[in-house]
C-alpha atoms as a PDB file:
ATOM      1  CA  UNK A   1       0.000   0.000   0.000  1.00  0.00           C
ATOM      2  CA  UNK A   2       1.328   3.143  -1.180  1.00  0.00           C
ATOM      3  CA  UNK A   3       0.731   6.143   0.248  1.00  0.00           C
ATOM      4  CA  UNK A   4       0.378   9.464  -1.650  1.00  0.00           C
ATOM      5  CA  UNK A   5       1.869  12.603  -0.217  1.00  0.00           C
ATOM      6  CA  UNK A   6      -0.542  15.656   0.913  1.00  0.00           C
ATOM      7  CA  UNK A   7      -0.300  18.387  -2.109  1.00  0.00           C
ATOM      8  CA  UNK A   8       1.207  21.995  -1.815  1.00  0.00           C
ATOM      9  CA  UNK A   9      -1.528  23.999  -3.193  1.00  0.00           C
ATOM     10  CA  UNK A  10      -0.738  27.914  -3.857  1.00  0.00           C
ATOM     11  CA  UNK A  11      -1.906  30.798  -5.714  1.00  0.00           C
ATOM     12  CA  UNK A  12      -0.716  33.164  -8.193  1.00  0.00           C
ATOM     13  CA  UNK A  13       1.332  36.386  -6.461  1.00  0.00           C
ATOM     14  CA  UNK A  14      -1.107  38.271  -9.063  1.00  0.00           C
ATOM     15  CA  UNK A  15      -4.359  36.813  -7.000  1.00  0.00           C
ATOM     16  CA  UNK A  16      -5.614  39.756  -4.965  1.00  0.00           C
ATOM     17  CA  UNK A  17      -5.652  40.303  -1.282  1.00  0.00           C
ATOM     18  CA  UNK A  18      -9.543  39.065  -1.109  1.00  0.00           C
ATOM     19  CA  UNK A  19      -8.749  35.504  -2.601  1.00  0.00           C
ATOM     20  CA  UNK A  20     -12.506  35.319  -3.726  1.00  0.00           C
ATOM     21  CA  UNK A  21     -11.507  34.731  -7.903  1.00  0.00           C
ATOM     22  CA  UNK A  22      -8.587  32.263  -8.227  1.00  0.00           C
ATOM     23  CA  UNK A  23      -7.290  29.232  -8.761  1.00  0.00           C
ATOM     24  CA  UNK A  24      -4.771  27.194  -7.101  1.00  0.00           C
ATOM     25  CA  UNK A  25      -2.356  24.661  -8.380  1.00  0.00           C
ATOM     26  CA  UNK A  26       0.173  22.000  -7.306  1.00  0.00           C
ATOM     27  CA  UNK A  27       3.265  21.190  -9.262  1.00  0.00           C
ATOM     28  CA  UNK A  28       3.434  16.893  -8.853  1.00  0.00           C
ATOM     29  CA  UNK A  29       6.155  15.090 -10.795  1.00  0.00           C
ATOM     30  CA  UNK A  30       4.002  14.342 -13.890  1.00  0.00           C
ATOM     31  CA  UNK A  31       1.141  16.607 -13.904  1.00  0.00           C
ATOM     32  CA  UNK A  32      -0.247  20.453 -12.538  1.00  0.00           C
ATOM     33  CA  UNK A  33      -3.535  20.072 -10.334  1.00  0.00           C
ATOM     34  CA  UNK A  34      -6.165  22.570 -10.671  1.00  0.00           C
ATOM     35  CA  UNK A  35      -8.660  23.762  -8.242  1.00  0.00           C
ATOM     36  CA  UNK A  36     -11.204  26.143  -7.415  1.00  0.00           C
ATOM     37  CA  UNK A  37      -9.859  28.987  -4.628  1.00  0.00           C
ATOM     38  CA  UNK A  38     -13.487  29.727  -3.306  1.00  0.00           C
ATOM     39  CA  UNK A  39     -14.236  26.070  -3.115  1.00  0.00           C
ATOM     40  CA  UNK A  40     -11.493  23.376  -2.426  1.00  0.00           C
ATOM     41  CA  UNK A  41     -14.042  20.777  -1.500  1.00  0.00           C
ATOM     42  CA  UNK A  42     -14.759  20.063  -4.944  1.00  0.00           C
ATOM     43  CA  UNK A  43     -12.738  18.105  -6.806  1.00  0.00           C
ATOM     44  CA  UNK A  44      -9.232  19.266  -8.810  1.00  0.00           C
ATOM     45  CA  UNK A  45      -8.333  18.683 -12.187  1.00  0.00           C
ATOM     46  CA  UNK A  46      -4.990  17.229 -13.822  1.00  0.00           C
ATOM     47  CA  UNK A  47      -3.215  18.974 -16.637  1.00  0.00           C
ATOM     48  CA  UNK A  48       0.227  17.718 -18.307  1.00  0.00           C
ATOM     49  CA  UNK A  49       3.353  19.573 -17.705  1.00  0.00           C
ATOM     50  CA  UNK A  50       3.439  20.410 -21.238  1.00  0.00           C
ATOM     51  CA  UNK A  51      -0.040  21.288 -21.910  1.00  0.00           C
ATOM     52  CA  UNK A  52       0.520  23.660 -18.837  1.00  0.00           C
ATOM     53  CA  UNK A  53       3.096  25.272 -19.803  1.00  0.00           C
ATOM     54  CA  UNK A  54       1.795  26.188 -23.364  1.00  0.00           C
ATOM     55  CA  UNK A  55      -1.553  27.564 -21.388  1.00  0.00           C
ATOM     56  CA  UNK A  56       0.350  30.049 -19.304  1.00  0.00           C
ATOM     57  CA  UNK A  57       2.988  30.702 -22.548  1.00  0.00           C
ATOM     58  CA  UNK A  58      -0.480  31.711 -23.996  1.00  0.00           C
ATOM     59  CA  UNK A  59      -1.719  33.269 -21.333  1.00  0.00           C
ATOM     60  CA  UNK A  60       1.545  35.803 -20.975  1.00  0.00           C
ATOM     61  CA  UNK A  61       1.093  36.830 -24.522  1.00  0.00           C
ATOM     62  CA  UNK A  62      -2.399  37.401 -24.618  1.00  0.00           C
END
């Protein structure tokens, strides 16, 4: 039985002081996990390294 380490969830230094419109993520070896600031009962999602980083390469641009 393996068991899985607790994530390190954080927010973007851009998020504002209220917290009430982000997201949070946590870097894992294979994958970025997504979740809802206002909520983090409800469950995260799972993006590839690589399709995260061309989201936020878009992102800066845009």
């Amino acid at each position: 039985m393996s068991v899985r380490p607790e994530l390190a969830w954080f927010k973007s230094s851009y998020s504002g002081s209220q917290g009430d419109s982000c997201i949070e993520i946590a870097i894992t070896e294979h994958a970025i996990r997504v979740r809802d600031s206002k909520d983090v009962t409800r469950p995260h999602f799972t993006v590839g390294r690589k399709e995260w980083s061309r989201f936020v390469g878009f992102a800066i641009e845009a």
